[in-house]
Protein backbone atom coordinates (compact mmCIF):
# COMPACT_ATOMS: atom_id res chain seq x y z
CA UNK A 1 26.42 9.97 -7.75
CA UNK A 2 24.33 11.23 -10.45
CA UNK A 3 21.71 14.09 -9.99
CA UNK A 4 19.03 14.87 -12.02
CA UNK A 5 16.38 17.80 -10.69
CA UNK A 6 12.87 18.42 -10.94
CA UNK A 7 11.87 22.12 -9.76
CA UNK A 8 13.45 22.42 -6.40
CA UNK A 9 14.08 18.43 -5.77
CA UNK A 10 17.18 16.63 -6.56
CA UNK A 11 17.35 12.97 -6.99
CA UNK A 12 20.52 11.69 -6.79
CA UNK A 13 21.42 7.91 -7.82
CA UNK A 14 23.89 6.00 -5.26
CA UNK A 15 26.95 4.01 -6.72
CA UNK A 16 28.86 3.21 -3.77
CA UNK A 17 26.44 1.63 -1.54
CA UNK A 18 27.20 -2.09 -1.33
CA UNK A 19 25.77 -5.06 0.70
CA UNK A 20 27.33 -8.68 1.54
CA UNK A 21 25.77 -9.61 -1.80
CA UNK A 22 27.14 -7.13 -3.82
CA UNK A 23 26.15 -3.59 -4.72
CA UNK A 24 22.75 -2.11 -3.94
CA UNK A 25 20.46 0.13 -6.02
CA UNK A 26 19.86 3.18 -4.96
CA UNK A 27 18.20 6.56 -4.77
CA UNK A 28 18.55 9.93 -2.75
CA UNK A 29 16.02 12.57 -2.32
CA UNK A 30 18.30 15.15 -0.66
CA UNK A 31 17.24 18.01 1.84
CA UNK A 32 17.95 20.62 3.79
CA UNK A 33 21.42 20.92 5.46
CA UNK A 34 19.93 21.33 8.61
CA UNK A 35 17.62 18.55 8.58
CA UNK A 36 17.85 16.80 11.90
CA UNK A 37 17.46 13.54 10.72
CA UNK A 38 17.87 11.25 7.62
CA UNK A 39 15.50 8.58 6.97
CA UNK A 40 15.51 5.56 5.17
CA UNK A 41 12.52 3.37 3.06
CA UNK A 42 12.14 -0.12 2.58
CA UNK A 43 9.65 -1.50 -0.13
CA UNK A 44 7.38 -4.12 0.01
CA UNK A 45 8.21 -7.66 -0.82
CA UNK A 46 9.81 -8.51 -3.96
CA UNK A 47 7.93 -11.73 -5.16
CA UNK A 48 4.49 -9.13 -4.75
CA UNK A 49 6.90 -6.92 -7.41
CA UNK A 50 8.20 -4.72 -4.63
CA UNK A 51 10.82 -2.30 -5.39
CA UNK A 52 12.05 0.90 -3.94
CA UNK A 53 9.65 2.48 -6.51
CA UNK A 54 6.39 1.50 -5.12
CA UNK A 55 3.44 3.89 -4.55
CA UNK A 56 3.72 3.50 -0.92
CA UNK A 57 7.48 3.48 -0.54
CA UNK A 58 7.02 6.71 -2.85
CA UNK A 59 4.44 8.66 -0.75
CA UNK A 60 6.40 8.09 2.38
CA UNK A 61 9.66 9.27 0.63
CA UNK A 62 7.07 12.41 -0.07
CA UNK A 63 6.19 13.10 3.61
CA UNK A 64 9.62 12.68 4.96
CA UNK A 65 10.81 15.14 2.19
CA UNK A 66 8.16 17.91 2.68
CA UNK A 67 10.18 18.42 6.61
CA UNK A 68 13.28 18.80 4.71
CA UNK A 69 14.58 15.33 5.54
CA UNK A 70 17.24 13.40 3.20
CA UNK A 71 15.36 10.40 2.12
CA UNK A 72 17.36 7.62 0.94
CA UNK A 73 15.44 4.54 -0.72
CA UNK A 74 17.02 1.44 -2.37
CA UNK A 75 16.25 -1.82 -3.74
CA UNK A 76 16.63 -5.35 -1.55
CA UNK A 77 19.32 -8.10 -3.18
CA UNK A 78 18.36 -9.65 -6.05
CA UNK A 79 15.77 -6.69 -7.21
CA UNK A 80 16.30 -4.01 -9.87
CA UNK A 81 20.09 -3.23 -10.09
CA UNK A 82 20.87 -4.78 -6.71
CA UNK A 83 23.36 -7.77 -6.72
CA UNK A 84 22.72 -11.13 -5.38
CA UNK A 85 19.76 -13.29 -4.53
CA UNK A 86 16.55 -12.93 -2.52
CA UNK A 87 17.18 -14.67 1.20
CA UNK A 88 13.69 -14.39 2.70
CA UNK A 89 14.19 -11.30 4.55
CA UNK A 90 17.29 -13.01 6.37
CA UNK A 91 20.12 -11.04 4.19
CA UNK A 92 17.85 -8.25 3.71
CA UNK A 93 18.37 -7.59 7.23
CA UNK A 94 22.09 -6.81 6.29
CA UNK A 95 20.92 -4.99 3.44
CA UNK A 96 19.28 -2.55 5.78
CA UNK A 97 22.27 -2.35 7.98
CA UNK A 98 24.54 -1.79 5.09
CA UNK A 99 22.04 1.03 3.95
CA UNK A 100 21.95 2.51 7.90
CA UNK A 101 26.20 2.10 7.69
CA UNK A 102 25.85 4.39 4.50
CA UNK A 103 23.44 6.89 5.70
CA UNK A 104 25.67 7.33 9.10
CA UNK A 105 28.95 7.89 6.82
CA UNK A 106 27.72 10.17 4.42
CA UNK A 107 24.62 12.14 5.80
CA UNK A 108 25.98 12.08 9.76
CA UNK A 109 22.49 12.87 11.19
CA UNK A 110 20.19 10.57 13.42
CA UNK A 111 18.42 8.46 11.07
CA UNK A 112 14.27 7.70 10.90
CA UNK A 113 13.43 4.28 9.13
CA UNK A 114 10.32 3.28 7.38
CA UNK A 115 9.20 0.35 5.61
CA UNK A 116 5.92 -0.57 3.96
CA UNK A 117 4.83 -4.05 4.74
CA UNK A 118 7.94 -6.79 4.01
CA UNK A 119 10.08 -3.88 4.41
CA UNK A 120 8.40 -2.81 7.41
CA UNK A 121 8.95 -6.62 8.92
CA UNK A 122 12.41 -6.63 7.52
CA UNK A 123 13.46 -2.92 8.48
CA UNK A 124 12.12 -2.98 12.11
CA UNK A 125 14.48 -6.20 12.70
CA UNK A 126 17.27 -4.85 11.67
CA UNK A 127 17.25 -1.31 13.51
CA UNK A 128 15.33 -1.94 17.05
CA UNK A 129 18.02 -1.37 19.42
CA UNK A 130 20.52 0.52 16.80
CA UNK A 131 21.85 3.67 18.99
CA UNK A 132 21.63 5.39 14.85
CA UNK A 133 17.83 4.63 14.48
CA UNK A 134 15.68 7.37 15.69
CA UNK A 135 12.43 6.04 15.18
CA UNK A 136 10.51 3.40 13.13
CA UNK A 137 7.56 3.87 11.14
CA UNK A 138 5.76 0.09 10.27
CA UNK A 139 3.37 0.77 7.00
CA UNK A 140 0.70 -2.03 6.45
CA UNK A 141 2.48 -4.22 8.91
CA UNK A 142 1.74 -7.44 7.64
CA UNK A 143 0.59 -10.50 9.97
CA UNK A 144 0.56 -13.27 7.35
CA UNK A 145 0.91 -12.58 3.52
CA UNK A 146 1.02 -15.13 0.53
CA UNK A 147 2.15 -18.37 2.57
CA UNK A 148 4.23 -16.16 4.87
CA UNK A 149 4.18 -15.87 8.25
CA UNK A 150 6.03 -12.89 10.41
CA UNK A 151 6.79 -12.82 13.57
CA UNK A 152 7.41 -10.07 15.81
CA UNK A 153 9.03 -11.17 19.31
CA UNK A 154 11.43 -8.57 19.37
CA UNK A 155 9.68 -5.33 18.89
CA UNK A 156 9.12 -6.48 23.41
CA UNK A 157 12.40 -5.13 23.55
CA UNK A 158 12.65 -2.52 21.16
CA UNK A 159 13.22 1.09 22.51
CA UNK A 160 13.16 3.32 19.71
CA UNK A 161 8.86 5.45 19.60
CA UNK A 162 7.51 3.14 16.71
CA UNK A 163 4.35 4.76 14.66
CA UNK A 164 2.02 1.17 13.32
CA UNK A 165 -0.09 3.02 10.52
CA UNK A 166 -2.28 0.63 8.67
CA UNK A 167 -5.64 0.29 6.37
CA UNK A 168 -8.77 -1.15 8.89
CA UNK A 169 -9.14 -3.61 5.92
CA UNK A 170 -5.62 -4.89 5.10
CA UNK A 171 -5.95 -8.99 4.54
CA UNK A 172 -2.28 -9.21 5.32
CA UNK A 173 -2.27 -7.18 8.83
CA UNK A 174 -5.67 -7.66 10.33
CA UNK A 175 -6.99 -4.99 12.80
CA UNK A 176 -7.28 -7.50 15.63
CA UNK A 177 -3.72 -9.68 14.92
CA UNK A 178 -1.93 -6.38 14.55
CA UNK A 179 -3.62 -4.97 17.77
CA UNK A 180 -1.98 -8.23 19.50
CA UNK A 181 1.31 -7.26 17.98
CA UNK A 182 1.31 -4.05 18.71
CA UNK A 183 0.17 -4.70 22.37
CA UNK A 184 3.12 -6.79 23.07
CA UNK A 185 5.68 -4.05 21.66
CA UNK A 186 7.60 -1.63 24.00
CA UNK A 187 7.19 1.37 24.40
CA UNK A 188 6.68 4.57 23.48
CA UNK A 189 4.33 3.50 20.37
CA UNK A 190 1.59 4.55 18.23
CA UNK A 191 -0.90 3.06 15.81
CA UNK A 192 -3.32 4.81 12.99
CA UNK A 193 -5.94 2.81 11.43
CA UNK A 194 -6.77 4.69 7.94
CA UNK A 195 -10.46 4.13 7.56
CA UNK A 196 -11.75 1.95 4.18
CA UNK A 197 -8.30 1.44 3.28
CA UNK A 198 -6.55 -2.15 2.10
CA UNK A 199 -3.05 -3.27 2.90
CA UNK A 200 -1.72 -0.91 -0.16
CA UNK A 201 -4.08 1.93 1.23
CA UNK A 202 -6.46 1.91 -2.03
CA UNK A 203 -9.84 2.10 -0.95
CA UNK A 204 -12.05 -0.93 -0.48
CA UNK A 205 -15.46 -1.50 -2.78
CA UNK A 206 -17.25 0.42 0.43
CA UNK A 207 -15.14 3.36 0.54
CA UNK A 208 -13.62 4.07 -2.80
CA UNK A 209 -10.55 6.02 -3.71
CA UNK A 210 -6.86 6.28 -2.88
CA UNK A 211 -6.37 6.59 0.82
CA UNK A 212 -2.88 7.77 0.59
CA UNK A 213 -3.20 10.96 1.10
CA UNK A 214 -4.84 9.97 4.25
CA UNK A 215 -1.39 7.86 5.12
CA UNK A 216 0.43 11.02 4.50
CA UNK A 217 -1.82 12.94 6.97
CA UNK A 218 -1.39 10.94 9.80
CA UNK A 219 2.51 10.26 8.96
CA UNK A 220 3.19 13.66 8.89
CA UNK A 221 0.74 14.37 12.07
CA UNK A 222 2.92 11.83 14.06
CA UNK A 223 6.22 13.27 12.63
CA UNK A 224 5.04 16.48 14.29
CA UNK A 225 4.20 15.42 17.41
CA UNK A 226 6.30 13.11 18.34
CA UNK A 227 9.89 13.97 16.88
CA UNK A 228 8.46 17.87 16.67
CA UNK A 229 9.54 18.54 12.77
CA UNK A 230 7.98 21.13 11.15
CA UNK A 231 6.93 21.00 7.44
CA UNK A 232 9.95 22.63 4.82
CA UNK A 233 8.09 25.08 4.03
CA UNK A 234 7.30 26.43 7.97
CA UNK A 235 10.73 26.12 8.17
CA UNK A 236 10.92 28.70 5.47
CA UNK A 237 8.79 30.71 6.79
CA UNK A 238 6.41 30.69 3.51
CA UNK A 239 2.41 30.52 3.72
């Protein structure tokens, strides 16, 4: 790995994570030694110019890091650095597992995994039902999106608590379809609706401004309650 550092965060770059297709690109914000979990963030869809450095992606990576976690984010096949060829979230799915294989060898903790919308879809798949996978944490989870249609028949079975935390006005995750979605899914689950946000959680011409702070709010809220973390710097005991 290389490390560079910025104040008290490290970034380190990942060289031996590989995939069927070949090696994947990709990024760890480390944490605390005793974090109780690692997590993991999947970007959005790669013909919308989705990589593992999208604002979204990015402000979740934020949250997760502010409890101390280990964040690891990378980049699907065919994108950035990452080998191979996009397979319409089919061999993504084994991207994911390949990244959960890597977290469980080198990090050894429980693991939380996130994705924002594609990734969410893609990430969810993959890890409902893995004994390694925590929880799940859908951002923007979209419906129908640029010709493409997702389906989400499995989330009846899946066991893991599952936080759904969207924009009321996302075109690719309607309120109502998403409601439908989510009512089918087992449980335990949750779902946020950020008010006057879009599927990227910008605001919408009625409610101006970047919502993602509000994203973080809730994310970290949920985080809280429902896995019982506490913020770094509680942890620390500083104001």
């Amino acid at each position: 790995m290389t490390t560079s550092t910025g104040g008290s965060s490290h970034i380190r770059s990942i060289e031996d994570l590989r995939g069927p297709a070949g090696r994947l690109e990709a990024v760890l914000n480390t944490g605390s030694d005793a974090a109780p979990y690692a997590a993991i963030v999947c970007h959005p869809h790669p013909k919308g110019g989705g990589t593992m450095h999208n604002k979204v992606v990015y402000h979740a990576m934020k949250t997760l890091s502010s409890f101390g976690l280990p964040v690891v984010r990378f980049n699907f096949r065919g994108v950035g650095l990452s080998e191979g060829t996009h397979d319409d979230g089919h061999g993504e799915r084994d991207d994911v597992r390949a990244v959960l294989d890597w977290v469980e060898q080198n990090l050894a903790r429980p693991i939380l995994l996130a994705g924002f919308s594609f990734g969410s879809s893609v990430g969810m798949r993959a890890a409902c039902g893995d004994p390694r996978v925590a929880a799940l944490v859908a951002l923007g989870l979209p419906v129908h999106a640029e010709g493409r249609d997702y389906s989400y028949h499995f989330l009846e079975s899946c066991p893991q608590p599952k936080l759904f935390l969207s924009g009321d006005s996302d075109i690719y995750g309607p309120q109502a379809q998403v409601e439908e979605v989510i009512a089918r899914a087992a449980e335990p689950k949750h779902v946020e609706w950020v008010a006057g946000a879009d599927h990227f959680f910008q605001g919408t011409a009625a409610h101006p401004g970047s919502k993602l702070p509000v994203m973080q709010q809730h994310l970290s809220r949920w985080l809280q309650q429902v896995l019982h973390l506490q913020p770094a710097s509680a942890q620390e005991g500083t104001p």
